[in-house]
Protein backbone atom coordinates (compact mmCIF):
# COMPACT_ATOMS: atom_id res chain seq x y z
CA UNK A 1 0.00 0.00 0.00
CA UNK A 2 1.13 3.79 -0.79
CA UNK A 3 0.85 5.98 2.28
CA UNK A 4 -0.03 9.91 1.61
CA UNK A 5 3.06 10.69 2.81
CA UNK A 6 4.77 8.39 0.33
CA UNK A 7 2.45 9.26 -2.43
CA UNK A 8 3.33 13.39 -1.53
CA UNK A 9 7.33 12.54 -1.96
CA UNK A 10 6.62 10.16 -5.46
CA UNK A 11 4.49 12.28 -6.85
CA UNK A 12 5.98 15.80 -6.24
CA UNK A 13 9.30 13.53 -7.80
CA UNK A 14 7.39 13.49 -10.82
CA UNK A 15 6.20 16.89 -11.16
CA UNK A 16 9.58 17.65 -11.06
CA UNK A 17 10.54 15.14 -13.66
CA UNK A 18 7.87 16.23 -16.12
CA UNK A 19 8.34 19.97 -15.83
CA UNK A 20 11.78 19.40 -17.00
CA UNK A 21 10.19 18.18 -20.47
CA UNK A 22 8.04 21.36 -20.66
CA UNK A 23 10.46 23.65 -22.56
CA UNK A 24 8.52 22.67 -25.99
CA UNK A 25 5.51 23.78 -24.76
CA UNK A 26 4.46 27.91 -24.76
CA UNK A 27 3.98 29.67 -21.73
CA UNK A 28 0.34 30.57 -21.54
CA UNK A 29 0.28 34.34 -19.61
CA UNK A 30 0.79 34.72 -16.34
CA UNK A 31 -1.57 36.97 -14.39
CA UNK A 32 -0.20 39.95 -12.77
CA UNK A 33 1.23 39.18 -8.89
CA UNK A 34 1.69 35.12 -10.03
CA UNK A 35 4.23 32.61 -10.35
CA UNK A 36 3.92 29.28 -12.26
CA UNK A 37 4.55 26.87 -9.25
CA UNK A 38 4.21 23.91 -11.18
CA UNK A 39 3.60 22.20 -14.33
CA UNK A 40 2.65 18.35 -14.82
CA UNK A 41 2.17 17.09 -18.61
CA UNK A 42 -1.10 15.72 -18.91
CA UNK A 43 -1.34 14.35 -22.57
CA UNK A 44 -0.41 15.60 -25.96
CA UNK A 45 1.88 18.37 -25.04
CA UNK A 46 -0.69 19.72 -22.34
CA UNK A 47 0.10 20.99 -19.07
CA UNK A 48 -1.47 21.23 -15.62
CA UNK A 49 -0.23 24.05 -13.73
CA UNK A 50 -0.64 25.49 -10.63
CA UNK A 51 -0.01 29.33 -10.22
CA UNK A 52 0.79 31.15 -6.69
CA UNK A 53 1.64 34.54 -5.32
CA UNK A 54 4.93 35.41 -6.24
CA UNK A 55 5.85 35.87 -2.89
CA UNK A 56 5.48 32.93 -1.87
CA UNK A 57 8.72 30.74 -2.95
CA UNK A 58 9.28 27.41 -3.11
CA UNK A 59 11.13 27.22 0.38
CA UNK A 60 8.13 29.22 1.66
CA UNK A 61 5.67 26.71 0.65
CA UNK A 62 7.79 24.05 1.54
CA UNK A 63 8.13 24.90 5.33
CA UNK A 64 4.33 26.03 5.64
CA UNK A 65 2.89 22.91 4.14
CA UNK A 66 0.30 21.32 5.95
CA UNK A 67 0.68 23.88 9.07
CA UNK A 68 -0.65 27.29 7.72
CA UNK A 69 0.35 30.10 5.90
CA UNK A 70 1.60 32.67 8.31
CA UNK A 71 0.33 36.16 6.73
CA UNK A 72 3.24 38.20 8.66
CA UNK A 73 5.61 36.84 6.06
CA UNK A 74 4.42 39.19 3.69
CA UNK A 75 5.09 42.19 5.50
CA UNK A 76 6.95 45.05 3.81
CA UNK A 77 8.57 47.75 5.81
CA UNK A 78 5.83 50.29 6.71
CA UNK A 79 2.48 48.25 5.67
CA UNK A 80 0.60 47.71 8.29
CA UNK A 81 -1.49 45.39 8.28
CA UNK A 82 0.27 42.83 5.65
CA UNK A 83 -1.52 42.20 2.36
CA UNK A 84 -2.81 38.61 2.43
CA UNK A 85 -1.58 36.12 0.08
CA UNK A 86 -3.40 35.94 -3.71
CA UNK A 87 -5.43 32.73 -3.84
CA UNK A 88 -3.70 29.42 -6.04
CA UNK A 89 -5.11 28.94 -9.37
CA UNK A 90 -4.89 25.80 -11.28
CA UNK A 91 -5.34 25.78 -14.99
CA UNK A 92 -4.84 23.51 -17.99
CA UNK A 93 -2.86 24.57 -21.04
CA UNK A 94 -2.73 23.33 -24.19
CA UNK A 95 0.80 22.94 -25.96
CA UNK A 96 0.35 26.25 -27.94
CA UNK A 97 -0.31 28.26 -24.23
CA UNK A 98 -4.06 27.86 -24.98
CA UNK A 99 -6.08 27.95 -21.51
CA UNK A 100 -8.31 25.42 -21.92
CA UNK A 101 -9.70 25.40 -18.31
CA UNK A 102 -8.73 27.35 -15.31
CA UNK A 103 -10.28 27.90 -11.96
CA UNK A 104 -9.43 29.36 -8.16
CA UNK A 105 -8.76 27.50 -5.70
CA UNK A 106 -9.73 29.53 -2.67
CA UNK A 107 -6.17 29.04 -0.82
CA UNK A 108 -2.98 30.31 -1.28
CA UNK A 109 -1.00 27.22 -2.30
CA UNK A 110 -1.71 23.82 -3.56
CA UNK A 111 0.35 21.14 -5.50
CA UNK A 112 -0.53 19.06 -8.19
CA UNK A 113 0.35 15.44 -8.78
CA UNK A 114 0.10 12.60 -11.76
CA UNK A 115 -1.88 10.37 -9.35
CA UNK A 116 -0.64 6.05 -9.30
CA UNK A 117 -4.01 4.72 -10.68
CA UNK A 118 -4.18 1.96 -13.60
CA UNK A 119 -7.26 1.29 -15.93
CA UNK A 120 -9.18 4.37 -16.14
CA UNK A 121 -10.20 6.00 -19.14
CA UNK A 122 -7.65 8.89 -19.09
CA UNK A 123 -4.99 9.72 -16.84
CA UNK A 124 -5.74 10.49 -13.13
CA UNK A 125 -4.46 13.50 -11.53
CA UNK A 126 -4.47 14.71 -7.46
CA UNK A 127 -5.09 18.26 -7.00
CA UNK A 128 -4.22 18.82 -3.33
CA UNK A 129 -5.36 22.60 -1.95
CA UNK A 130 -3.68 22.88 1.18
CA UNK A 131 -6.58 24.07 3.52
CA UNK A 132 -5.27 24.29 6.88
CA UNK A 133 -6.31 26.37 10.16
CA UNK A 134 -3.30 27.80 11.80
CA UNK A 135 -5.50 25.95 14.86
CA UNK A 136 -7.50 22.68 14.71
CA UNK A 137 -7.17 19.00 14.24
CA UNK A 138 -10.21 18.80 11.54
CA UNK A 139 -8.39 20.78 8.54
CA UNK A 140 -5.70 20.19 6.40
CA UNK A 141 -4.71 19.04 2.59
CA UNK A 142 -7.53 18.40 0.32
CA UNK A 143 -6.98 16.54 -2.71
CA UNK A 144 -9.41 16.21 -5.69
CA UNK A 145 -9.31 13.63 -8.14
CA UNK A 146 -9.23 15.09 -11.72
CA UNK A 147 -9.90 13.34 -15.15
CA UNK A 148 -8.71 16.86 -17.37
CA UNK A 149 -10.14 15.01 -20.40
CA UNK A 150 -13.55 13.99 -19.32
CA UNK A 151 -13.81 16.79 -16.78
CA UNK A 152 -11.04 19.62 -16.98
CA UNK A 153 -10.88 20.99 -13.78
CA UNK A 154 -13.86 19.30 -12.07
CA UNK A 155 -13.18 16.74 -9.50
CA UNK A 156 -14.70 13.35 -11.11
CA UNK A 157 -17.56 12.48 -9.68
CA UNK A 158 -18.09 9.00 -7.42
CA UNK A 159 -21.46 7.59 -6.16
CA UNK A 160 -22.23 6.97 -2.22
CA UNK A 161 -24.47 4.04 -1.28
CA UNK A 162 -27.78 5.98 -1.38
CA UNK A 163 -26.67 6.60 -5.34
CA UNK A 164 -25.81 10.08 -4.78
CA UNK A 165 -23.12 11.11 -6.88
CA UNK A 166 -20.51 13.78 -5.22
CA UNK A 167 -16.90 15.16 -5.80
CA UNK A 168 -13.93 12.43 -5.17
CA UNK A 169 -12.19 14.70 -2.39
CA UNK A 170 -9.87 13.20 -0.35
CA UNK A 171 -8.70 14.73 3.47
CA UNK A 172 -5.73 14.35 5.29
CA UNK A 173 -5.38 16.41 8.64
CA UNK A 174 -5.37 15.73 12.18
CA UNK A 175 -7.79 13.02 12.26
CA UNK A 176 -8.12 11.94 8.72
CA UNK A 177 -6.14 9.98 6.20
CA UNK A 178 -6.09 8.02 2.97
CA UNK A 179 -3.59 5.86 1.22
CA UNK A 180 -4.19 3.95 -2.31
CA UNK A 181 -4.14 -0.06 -1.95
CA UNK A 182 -2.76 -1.91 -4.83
CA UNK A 183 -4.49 -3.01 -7.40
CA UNK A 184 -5.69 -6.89 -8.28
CA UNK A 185 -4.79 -8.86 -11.63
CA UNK A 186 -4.32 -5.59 -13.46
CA UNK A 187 -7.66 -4.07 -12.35
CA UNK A 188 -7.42 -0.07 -11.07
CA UNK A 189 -5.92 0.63 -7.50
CA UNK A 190 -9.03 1.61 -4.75
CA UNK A 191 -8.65 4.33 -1.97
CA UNK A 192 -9.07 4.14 1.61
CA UNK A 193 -10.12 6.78 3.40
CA UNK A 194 -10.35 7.00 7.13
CA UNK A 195 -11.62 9.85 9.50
CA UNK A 196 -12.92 9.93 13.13
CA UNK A 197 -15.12 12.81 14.29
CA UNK A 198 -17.15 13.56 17.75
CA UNK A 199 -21.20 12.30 17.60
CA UNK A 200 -23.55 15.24 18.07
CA UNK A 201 -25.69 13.27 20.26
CA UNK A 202 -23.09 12.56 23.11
CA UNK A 203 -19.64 13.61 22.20
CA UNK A 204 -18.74 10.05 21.62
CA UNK A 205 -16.34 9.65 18.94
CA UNK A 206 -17.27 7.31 15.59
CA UNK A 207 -14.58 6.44 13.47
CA UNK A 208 -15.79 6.10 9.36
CA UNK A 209 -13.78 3.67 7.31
CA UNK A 210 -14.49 4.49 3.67
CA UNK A 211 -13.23 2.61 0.45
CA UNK A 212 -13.80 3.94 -2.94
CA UNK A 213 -13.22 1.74 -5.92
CA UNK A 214 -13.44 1.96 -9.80
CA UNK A 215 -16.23 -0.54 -10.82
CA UNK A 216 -18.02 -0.35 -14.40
CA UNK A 217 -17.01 2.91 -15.38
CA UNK A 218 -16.93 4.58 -12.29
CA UNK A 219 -15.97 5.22 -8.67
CA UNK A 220 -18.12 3.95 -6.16
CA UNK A 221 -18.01 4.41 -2.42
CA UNK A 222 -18.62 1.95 0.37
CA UNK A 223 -18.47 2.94 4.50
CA UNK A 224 -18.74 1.66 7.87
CA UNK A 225 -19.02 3.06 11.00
CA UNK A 226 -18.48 1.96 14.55
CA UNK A 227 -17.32 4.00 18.13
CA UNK A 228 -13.91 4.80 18.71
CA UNK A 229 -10.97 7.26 18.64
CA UNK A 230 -8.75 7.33 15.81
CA UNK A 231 -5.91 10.40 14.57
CA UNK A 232 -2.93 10.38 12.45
CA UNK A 233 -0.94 10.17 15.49
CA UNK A 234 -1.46 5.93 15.15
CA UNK A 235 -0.88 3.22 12.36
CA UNK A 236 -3.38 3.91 9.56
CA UNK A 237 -5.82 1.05 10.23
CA UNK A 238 -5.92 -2.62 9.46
CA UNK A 239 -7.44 -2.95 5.90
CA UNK A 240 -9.71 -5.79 7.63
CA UNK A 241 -11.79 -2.77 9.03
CA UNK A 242 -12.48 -1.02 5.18
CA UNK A 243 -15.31 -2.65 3.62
């Protein structure tokens, strides 16, 4: 099984790797107060990107990852009070610098990933917006699962047990993780997702175990519950437990 924090070191490896094959491609325009963070090739000379305040450089969003942006970085001598960070944008490019697809993200950074999933239709990418509270054990990293060339920027979609179809979004913060679990005879890889959060009725806590899985076209979700503590500060849990 790949562990997120495996997945975060393999993956931003190959963003790397694949920006350095980018030089053929032309540089769509940048919007004013932006830097192109990163670029992943999708397919056919196309590019995901992510774009971030210029201020905020790579060592910057390297030590605030995962534990919040502190705004008093950007302070310049005699502004009071500091001018927040621009929110990330992530947009897909076509080799000729067409935009074919772009949309804000809401947060100031965010990373983007060619995700490790076999036999879907198109390749599988993990946009992770890092949302997390400078206080708090419920926020964190958010990653959505894109298809660019069924849906562009929309996360696919994957259908819950009462047949409601909803974004793919994965969490991992203080009390929520996920990690992809290999795949069978050549099928595609599923996800487990696990999260434990207080009951309203008496402050009990439930722990959900949630697998999703890529059946006849599409990602499906299945979930237990059942009382107990869990956080990221213990083993991620016995697959037994996932249904």
């Amino acid at each position: 099984m790949m562990s997120m924090s495996r997945l975060k070191g393999w993956t931003l490896g190959m963003g790397l790797f694949c920006s350095a094959g980018l030089a053929l491609a032309q540089q769509a325009e940048v919007p004013e107060g932006y830097r192109v963070a990163q670029q992943v090739l999708v397919g056919d000379g196309s590019v995901l990107e992510v774009l971030e305040d210029l201020r905020i450089t790579p060592q910057l969003h390297a030590d605030s990852w995962g534990s919040g942006l502190d705004v008093d970085a950007f302070a310049e001598p005699g502004e009071d009070p500091p001018v927040a960070p621009l929110g990330a944008q992530a947009r897909w490019v076509s080799d000729s610098g067409e935009v074919l697809a772009e949309k804000s993200l809401g947060y100031p950074m965010a990373t983007v990933e060619k995700a490790p999933l076999n036999g879907l239709p198109s390749p599988a990418f993990f946009l992770t917006i890092d949302q997390t509270a400078p206080m708090g054990s419920y926020s964190g990293p958010a990653s959505e699962v894109l298809m660019p060339e069924q849906r562009q920027l929309d996360p696919v979609l994957c259908q819950g047990e009462n047949g409601e179809r909803l974004p793919l979004i994965l969490a991992q913060t203080g009390k929520a993780a996920w990690q992809i679990v290999p795949a069978r005879d050549g099928g595609t890889e599923s996800i487990q997702q696990v999260s434990s959060a207080s009951s309203a009725q008496n402050e009990e806590f439930i722990t959900t175990y949630r697998t999703f899985r890529f059946v006849d076209g599409q990602w499906t979700e299945a979930s237990r519950q059942q009382a107990g503590y869990w956080d990221t500060e213990s083993d991620f849990p016995d697959p037994s437990l996932f249904p």
